[in-house]
PDB file of N, CA and C in Angstrom:
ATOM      1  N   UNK A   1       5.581   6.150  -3.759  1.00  0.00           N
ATOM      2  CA  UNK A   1       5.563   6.192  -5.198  1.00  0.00           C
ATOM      3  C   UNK A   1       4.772   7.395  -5.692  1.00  0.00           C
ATOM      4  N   UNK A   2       3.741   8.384  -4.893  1.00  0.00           N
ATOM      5  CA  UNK A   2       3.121   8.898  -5.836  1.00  0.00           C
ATOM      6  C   UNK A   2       4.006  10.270  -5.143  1.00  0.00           C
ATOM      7  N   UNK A   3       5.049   9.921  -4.695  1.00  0.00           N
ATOM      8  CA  UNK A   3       5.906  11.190  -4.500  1.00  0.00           C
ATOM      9  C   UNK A   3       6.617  11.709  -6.117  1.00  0.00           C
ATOM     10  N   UNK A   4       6.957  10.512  -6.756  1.00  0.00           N
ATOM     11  CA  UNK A   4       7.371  10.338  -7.757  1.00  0.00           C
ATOM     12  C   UNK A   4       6.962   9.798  -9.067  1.00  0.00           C
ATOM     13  N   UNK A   5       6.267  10.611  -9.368  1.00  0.00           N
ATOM     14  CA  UNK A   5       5.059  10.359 -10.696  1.00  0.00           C
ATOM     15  C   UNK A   5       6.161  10.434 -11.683  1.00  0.00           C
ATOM     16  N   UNK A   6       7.260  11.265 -11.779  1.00  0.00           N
ATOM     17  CA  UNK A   6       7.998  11.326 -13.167  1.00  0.00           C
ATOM     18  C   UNK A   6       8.810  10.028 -13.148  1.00  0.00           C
ATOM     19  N   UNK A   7       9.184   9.557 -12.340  1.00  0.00           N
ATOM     20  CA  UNK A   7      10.160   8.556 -12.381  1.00  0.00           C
ATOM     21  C   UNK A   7       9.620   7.474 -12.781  1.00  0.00           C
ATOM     22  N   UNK A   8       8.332   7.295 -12.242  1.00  0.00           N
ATOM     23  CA  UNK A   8       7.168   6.228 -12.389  1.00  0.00           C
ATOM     24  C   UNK A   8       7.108   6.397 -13.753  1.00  0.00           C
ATOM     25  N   UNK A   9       6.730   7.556 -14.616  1.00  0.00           N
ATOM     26  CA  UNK A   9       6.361   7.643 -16.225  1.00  0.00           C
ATOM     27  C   UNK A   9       7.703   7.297 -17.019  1.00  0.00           C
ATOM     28  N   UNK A  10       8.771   7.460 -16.436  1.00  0.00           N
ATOM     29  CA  UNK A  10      10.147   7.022 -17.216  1.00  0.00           C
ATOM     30  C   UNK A  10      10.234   5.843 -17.229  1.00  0.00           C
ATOM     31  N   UNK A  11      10.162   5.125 -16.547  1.00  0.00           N
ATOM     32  CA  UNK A  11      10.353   3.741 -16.211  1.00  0.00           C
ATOM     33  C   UNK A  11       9.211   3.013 -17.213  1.00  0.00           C
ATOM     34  N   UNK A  12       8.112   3.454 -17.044  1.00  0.00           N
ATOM     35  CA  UNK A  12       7.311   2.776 -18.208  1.00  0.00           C
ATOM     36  C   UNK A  12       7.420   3.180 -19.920  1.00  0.00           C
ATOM     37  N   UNK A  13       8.438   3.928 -19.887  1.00  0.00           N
ATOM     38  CA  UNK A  13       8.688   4.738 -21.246  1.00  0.00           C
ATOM     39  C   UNK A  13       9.605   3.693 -21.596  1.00  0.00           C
ATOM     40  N   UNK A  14      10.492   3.092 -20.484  1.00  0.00           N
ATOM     41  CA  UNK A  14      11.523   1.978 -20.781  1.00  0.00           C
ATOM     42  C   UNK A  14      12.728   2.173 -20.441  1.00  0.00           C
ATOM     43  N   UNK A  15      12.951   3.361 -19.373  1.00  0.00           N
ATOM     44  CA  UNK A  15      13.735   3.751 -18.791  1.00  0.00           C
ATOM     45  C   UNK A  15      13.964   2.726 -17.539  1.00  0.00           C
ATOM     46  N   UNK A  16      14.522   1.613 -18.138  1.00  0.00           N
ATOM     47  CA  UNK A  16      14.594   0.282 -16.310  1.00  0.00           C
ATOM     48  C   UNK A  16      15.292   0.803 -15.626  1.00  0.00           C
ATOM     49  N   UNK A  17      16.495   1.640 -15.627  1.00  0.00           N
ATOM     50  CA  UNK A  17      17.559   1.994 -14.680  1.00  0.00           C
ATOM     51  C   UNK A  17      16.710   2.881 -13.525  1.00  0.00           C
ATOM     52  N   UNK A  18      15.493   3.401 -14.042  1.00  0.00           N
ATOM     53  CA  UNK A  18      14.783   4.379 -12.877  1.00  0.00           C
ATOM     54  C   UNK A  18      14.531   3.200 -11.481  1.00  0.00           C
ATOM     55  N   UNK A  19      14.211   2.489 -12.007  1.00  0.00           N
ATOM     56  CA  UNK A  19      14.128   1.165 -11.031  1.00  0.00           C
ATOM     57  C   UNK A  19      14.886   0.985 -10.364  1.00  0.00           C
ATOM     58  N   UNK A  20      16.453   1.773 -10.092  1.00  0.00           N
ATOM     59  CA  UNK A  20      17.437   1.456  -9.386  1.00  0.00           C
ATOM     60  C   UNK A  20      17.011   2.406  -8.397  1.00  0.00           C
ATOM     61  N   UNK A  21      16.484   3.677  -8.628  1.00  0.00           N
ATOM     62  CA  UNK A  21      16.101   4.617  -7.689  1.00  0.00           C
ATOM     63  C   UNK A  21      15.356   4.373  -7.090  1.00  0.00           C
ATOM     64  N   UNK A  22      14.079   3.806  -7.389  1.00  0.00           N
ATOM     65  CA  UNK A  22      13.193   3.240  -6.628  1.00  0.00           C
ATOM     66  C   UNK A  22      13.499   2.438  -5.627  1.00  0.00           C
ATOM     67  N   UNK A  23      14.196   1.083  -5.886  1.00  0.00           N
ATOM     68  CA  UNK A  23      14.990   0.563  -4.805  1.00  0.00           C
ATOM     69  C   UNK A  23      15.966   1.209  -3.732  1.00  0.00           C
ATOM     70  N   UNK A  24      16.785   2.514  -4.321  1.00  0.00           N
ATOM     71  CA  UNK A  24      17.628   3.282  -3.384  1.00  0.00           C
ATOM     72  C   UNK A  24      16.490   3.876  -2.161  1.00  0.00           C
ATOM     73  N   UNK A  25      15.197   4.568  -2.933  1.00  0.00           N
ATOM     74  CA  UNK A  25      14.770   5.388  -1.845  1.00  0.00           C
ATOM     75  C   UNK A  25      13.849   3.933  -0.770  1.00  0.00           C
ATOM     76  N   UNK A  26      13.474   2.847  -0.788  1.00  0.00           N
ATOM     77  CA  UNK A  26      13.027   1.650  -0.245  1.00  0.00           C
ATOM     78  C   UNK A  26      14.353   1.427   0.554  1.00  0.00           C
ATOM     79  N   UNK A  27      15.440   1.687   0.288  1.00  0.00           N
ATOM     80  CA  UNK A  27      16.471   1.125   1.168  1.00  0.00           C
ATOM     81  C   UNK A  27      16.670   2.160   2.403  1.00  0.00           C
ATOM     82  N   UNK A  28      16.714   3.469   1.836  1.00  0.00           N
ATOM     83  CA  UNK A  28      16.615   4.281   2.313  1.00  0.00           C
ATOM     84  C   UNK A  28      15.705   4.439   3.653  1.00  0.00           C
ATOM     85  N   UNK A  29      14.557   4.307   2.958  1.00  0.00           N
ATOM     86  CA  UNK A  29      13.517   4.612   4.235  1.00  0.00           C
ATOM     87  C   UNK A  29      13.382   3.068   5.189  1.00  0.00           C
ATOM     88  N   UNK A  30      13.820   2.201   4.632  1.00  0.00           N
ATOM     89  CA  UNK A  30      14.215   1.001   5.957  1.00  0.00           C
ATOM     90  C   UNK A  30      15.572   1.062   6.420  1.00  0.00           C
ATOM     91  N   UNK A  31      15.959   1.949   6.337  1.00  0.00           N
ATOM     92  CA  UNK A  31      17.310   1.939   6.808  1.00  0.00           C
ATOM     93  C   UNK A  31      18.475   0.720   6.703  1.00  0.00           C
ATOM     94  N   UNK A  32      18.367   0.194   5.052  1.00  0.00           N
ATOM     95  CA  UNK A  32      19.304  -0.789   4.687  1.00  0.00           C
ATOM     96  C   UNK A  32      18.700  -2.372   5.166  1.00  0.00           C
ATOM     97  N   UNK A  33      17.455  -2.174   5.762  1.00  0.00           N
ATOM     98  CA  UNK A  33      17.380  -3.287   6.513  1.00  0.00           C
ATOM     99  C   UNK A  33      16.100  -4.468   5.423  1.00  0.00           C
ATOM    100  N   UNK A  34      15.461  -4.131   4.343  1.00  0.00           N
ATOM    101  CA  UNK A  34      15.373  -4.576   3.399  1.00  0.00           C
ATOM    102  C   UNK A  34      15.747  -5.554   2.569  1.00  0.00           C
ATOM    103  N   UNK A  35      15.675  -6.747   2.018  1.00  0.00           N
ATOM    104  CA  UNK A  35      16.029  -7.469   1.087  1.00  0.00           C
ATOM    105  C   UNK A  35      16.208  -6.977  -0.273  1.00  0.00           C
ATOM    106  N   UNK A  36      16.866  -6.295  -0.800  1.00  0.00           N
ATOM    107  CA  UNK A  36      16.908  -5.665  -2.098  1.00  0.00           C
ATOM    108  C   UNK A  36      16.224  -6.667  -2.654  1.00  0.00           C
ATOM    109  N   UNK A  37      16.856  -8.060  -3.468  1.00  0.00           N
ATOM    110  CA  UNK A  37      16.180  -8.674  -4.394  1.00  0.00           C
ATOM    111  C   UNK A  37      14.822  -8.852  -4.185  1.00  0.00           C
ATOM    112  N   UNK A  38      13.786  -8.941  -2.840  1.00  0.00           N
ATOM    113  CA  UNK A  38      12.636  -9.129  -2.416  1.00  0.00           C
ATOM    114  C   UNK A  38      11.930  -7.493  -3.041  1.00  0.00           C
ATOM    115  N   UNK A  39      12.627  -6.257  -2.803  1.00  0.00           N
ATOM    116  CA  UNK A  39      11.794  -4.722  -3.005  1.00  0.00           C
ATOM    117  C   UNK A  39      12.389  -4.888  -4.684  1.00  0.00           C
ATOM    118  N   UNK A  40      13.237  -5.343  -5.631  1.00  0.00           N
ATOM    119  CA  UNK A  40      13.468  -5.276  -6.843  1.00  0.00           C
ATOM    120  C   UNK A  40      12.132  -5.887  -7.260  1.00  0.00           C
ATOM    121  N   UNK A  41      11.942  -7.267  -6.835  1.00  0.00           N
ATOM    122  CA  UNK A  41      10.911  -7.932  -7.014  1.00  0.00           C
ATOM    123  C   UNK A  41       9.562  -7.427  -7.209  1.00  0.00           C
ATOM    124  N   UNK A  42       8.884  -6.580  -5.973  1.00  0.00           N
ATOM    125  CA  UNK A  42       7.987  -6.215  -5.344  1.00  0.00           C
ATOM    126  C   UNK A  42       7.605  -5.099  -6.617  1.00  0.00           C
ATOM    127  N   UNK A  43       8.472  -4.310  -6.644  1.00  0.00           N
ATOM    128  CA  UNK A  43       8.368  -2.745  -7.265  1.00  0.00           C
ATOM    129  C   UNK A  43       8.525  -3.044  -8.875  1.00  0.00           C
ATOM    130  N   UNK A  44       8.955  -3.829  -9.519  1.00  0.00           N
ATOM    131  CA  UNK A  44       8.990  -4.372 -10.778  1.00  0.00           C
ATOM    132  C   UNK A  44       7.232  -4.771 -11.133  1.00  0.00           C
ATOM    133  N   UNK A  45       6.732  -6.105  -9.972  1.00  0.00           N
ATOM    134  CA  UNK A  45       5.821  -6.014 -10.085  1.00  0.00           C
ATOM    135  C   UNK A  45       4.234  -4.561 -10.110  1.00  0.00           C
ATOM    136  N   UNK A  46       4.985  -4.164  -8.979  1.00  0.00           N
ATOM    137  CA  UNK A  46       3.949  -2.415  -9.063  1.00  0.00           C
ATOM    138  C   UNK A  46       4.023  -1.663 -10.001  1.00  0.00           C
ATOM    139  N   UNK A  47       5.127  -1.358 -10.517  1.00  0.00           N
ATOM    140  CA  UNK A  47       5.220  -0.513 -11.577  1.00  0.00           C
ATOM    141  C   UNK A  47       4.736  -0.668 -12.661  1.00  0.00           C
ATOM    142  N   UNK A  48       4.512  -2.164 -13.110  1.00  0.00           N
ATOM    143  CA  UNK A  48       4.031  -2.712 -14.766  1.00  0.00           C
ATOM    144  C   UNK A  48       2.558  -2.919 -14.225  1.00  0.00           C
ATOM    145  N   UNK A  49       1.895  -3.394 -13.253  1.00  0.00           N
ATOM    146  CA  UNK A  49       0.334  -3.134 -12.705  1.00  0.00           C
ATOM    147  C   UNK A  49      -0.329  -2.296 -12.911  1.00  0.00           C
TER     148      UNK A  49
END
């Protein structure tokens, strides 16, 4: 996440769709092997913290 400080500031501007990216690059770096709804979960919570 702190690769991505702008995406992070969009998303709290109210930009939710950035949140889809966030989940892409989490899928990404587990190689699909992830629970999406569990990292939607997870990163929803981090981001508004």
């Amino acid at each position: 996440m702190a690769d991505n400080s702008t995406q992070i500031e969009q998303y709290r501007a109210g930009k939710d769709k950035v949140l889809g990216f966030f989940v892409g690059q989490v899928m990404k770096a587990t190689q699909g092997k992830a629970n999406p709804k569990v990292v939607n979960q997870l990163l929803t919570k981090k981001l508004k913290g």
